[in-house]
PDB file of N, CA and C in Angstrom:
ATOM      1  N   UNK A   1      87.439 133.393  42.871  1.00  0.00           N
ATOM      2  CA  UNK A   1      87.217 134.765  43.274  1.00  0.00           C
ATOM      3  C   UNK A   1      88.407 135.612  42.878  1.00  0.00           C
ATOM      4  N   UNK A   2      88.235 136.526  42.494  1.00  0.00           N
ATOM      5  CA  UNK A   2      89.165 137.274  41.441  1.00  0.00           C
ATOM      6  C   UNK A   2      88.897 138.737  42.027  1.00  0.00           C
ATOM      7  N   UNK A   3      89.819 139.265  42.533  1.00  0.00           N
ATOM      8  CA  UNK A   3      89.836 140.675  42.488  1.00  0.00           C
ATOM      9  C   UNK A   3      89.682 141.417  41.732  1.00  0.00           C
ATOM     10  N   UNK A   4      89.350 142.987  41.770  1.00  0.00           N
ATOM     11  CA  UNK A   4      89.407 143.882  40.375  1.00  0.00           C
ATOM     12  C   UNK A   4      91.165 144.508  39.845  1.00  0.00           C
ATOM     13  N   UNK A   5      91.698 144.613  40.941  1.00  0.00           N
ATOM     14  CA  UNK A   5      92.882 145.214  41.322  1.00  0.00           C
ATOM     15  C   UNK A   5      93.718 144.183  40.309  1.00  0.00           C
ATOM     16  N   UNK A   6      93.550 142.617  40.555  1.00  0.00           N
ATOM     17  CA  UNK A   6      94.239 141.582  39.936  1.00  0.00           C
ATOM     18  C   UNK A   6      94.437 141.456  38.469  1.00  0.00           C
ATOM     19  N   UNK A   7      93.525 142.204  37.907  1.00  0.00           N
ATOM     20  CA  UNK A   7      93.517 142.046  36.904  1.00  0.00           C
ATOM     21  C   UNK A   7      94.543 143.213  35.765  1.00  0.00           C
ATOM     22  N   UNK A   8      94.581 144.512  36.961  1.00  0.00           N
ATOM     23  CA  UNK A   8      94.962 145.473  36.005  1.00  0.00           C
ATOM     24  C   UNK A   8      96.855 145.046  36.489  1.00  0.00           C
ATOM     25  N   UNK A   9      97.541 145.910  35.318  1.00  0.00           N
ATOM     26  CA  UNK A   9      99.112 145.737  35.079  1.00  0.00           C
ATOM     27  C   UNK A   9      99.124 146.977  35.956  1.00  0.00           C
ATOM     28  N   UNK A  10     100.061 147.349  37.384  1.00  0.00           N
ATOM     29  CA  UNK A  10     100.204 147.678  37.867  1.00  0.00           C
ATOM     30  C   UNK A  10     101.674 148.298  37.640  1.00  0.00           C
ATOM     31  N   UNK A  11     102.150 149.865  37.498  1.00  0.00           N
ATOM     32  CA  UNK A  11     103.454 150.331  37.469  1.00  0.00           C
ATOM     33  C   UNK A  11     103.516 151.795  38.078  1.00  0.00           C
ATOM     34  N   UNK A  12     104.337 151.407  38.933  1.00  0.00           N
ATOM     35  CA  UNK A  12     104.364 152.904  39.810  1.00  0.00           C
ATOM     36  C   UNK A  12     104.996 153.695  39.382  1.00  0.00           C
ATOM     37  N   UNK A  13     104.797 155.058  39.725  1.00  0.00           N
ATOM     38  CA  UNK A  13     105.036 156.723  38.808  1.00  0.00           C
ATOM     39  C   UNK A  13     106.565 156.193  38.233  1.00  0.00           C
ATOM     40  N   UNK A  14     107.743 155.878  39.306  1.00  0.00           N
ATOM     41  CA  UNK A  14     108.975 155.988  39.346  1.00  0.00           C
ATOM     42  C   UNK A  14     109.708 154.758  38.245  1.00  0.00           C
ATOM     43  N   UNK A  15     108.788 154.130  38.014  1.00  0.00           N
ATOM     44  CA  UNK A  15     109.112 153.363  36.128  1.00  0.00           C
ATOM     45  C   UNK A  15     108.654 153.808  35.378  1.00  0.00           C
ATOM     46  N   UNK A  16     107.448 154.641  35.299  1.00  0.00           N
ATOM     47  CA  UNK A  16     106.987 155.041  33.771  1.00  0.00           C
ATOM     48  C   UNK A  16     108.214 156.632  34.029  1.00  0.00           C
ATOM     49  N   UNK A  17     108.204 156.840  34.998  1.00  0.00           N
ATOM     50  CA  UNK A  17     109.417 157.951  33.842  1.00  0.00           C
ATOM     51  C   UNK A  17     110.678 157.587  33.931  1.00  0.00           C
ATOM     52  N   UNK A  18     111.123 156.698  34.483  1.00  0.00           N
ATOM     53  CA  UNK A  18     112.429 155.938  34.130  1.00  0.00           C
ATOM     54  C   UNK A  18     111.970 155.269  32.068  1.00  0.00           C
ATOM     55  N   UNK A  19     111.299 154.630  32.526  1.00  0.00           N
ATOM     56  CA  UNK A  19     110.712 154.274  31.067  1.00  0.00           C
ATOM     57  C   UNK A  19     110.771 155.215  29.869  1.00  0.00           C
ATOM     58  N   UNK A  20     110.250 156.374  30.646  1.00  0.00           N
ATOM     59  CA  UNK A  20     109.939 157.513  29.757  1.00  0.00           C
ATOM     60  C   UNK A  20     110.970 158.454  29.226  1.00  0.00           C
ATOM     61  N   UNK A  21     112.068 158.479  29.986  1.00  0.00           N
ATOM     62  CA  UNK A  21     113.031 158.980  29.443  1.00  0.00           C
ATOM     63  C   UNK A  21     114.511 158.178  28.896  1.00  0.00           C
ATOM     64  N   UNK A  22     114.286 156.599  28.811  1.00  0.00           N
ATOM     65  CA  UNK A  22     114.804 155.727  27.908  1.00  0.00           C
ATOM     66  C   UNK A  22     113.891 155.821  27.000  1.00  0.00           C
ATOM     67  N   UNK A  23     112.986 156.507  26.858  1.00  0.00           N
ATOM     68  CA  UNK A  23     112.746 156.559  25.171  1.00  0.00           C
ATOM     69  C   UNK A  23     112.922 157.735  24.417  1.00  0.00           C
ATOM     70  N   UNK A  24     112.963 158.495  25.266  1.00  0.00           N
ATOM     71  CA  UNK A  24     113.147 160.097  25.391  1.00  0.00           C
ATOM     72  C   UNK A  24     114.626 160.056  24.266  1.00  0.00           C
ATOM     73  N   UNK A  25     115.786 159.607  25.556  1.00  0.00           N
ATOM     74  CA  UNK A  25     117.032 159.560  24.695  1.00  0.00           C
ATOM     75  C   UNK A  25     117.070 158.475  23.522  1.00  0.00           C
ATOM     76  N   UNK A  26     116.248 157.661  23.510  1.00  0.00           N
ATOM     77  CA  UNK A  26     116.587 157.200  22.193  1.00  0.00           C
ATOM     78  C   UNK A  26     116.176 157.071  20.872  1.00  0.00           C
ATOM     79  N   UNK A  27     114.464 157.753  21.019  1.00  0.00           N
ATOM     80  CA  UNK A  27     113.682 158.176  20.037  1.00  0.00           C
ATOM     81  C   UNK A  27     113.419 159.171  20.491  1.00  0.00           C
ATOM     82  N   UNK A  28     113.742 160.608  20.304  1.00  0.00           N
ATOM     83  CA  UNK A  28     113.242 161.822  21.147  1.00  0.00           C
ATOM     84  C   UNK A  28     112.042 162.125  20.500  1.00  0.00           C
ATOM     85  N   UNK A  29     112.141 162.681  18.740  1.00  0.00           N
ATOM     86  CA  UNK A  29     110.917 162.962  18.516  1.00  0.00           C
ATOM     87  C   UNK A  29     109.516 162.683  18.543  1.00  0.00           C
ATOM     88  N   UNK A  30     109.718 161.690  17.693  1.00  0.00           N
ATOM     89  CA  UNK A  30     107.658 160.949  17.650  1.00  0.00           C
ATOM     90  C   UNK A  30     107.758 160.635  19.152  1.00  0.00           C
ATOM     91  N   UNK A  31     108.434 159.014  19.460  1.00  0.00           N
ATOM     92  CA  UNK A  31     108.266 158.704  20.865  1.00  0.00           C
ATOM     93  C   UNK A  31     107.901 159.112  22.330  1.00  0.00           C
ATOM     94  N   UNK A  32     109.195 160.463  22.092  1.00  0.00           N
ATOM     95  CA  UNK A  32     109.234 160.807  23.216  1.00  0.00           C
ATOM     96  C   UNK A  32     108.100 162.030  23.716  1.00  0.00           C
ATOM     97  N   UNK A  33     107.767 162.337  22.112  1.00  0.00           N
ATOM     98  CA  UNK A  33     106.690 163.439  22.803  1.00  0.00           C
ATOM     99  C   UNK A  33     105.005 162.964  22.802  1.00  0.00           C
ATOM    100  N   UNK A  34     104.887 161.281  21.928  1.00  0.00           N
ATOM    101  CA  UNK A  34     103.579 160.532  22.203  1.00  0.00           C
ATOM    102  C   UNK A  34     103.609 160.402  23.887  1.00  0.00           C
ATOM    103  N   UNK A  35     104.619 159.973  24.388  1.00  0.00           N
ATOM    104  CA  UNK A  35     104.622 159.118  25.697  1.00  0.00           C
ATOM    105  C   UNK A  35     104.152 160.195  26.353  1.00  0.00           C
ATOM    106  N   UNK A  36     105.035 161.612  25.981  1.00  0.00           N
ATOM    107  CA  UNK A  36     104.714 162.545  26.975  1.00  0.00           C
ATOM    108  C   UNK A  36     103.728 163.013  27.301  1.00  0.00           C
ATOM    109  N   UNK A  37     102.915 163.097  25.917  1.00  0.00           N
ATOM    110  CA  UNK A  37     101.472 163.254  25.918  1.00  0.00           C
ATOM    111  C   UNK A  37     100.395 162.425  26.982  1.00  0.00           C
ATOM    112  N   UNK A  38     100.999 161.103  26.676  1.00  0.00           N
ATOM    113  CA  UNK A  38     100.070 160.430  27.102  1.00  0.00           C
ATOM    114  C   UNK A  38      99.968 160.440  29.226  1.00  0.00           C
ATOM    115  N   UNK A  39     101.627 160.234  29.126  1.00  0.00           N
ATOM    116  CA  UNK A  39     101.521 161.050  30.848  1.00  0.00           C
ATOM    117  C   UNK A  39     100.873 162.177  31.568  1.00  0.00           C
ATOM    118  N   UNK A  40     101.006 163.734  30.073  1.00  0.00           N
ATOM    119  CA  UNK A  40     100.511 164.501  30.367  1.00  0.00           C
ATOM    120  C   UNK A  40      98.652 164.716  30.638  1.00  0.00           C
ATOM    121  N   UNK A  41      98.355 163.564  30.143  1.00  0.00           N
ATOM    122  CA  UNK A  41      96.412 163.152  30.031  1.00  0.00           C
ATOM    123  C   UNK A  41      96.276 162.661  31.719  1.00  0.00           C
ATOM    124  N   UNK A  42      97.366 162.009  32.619  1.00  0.00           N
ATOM    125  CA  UNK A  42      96.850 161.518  33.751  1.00  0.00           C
ATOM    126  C   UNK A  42      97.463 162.878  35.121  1.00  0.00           C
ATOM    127  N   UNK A  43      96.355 162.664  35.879  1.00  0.00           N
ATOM    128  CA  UNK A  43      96.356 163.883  36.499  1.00  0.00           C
ATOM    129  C   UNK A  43      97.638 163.699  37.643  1.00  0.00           C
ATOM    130  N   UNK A  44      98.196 162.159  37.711  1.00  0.00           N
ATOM    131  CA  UNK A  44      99.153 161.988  38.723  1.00  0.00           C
ATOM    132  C   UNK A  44     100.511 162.969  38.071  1.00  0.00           C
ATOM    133  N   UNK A  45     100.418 162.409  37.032  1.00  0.00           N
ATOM    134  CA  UNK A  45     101.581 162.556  35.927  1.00  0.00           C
ATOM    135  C   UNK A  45     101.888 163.488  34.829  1.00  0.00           C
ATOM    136  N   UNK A  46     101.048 164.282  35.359  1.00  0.00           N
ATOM    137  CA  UNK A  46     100.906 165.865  34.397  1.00  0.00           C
ATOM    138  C   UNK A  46     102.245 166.643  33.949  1.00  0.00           C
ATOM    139  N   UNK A  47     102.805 166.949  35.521  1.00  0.00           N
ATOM    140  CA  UNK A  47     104.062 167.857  35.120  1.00  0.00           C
ATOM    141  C   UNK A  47     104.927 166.631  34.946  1.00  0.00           C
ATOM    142  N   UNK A  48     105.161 165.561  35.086  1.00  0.00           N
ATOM    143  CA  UNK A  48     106.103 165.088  34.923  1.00  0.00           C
ATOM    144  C   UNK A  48     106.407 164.579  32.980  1.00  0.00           C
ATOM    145  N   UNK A  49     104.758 164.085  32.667  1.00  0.00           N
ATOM    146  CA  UNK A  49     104.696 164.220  31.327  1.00  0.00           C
ATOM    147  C   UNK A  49     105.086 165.432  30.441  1.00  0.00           C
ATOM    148  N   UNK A  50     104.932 166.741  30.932  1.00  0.00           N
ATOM    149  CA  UNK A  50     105.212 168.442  30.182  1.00  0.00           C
ATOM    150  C   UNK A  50     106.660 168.333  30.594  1.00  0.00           C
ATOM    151  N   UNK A  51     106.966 167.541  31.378  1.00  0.00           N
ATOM    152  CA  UNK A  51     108.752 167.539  31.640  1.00  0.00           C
ATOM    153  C   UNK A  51     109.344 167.289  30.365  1.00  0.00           C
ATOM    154  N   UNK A  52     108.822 165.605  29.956  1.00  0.00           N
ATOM    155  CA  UNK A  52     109.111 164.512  29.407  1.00  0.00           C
ATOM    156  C   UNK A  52     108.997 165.094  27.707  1.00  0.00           C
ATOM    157  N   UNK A  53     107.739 166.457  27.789  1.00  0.00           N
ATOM    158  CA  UNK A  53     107.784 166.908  26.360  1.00  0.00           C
ATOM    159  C   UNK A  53     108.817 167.877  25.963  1.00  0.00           C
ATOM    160  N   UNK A  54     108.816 168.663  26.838  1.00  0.00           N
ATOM    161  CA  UNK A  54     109.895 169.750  26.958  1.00  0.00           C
ATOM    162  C   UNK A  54     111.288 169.281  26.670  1.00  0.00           C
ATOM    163  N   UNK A  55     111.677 168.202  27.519  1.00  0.00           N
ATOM    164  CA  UNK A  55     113.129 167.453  27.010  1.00  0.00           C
ATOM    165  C   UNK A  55     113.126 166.856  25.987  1.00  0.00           C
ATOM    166  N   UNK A  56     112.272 165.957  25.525  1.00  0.00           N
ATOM    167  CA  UNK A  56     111.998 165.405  24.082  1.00  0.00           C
ATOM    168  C   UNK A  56     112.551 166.402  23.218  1.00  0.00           C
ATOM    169  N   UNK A  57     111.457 167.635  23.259  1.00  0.00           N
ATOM    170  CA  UNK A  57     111.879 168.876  21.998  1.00  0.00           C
ATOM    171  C   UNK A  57     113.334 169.001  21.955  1.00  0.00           C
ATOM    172  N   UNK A  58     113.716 169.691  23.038  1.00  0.00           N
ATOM    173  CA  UNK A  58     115.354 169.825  23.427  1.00  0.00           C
ATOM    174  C   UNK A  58     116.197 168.857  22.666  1.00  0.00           C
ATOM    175  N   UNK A  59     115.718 167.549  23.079  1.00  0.00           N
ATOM    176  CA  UNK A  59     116.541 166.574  22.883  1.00  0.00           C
ATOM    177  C   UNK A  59     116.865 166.123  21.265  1.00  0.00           C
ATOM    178  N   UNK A  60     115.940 166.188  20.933  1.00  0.00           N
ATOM    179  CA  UNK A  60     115.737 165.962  19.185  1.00  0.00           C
ATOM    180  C   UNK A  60     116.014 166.653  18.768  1.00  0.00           C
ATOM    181  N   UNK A  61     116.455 168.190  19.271  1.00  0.00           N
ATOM    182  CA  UNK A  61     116.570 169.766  18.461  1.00  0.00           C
ATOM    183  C   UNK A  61     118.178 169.328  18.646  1.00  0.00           C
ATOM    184  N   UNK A  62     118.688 168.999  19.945  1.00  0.00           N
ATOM    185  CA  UNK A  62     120.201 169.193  19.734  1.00  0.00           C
ATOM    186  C   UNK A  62     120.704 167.894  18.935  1.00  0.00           C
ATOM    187  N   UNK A  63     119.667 166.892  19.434  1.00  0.00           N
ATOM    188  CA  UNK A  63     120.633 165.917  18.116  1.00  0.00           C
ATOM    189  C   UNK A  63     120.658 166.164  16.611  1.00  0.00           C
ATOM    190  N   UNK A  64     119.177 166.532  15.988  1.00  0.00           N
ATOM    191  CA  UNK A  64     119.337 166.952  14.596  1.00  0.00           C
ATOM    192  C   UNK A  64     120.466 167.745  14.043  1.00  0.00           C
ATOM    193  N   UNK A  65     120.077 169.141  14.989  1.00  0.00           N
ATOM    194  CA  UNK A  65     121.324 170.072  14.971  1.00  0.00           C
ATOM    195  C   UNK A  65     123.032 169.287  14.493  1.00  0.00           C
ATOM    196  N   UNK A  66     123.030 168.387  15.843  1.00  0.00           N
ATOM    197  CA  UNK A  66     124.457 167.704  15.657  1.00  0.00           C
ATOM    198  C   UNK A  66     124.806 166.939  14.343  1.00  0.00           C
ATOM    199  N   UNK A  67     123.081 166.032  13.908  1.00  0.00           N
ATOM    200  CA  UNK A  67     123.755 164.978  12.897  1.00  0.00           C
ATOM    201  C   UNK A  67     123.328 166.198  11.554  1.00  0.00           C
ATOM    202  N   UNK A  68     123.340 166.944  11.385  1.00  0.00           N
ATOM    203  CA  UNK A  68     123.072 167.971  10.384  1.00  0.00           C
ATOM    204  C   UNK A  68     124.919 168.661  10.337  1.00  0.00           C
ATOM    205  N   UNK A  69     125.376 169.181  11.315  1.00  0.00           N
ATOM    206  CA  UNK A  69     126.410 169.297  11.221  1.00  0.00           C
ATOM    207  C   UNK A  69     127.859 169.084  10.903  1.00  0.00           C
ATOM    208  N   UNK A  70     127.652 167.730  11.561  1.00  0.00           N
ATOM    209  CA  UNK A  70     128.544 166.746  11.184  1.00  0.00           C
ATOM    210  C   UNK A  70     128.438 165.573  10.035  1.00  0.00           C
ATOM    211  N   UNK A  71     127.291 165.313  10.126  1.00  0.00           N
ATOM    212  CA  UNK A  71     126.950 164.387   8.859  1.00  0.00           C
ATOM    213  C   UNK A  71     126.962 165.212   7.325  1.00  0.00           C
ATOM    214  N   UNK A  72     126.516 166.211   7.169  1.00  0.00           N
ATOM    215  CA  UNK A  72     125.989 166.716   6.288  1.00  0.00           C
ATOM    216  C   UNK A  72     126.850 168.072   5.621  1.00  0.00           C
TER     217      UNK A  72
END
C-alpha cells in the first residue's frame, strides 16, 4: 500500500529559493531567469519567482558590465 504523497519529491518554499538564488549568483542569465520563470508559473511562488527574475537581470547586468570593463 503506497501512498500518493509517497511518491512525489517533496521541497518546501524555503529551499527552492535558497536553491534559486545559488543559481541566481552563479549563472544569472539563462539559469537564473529559467528558474525564475518556472517559480513564477506556481501560484505559491509567484512573487518570489518575479523576485528571482528581477535580481537575475540586475545580477548579470552588473557582472557583464564589470567583466566588460575590466577584462576588455
Amino acid at each position: 500500500m503506497t501512498e500518493k504523497n509517497s511518491d512525489k519529491f517533496l521541497i518546501s518554499r524555503q529551499k527552492l529559493i535558497i536553491i534559486g538564488l545559488l543559481i541566481v549568483i552563479f549563472n544569472p542569465l539563462p539559469a537564473g531567469v529559467i528558474y525564475g520563470l518556472a517559480l513564477a508559473r506556481e501560484e505559491k511562488t509567484r512573487s518570489d519567482g518575479k523576485l528571482m527574475i528581477i535580481f537575475s537581470l540586475l545580477w548579470g547586468g552588473i557582472s557583464l558590465a564589470l567583466f566588460q570593463r575590466y577584462i576588455y
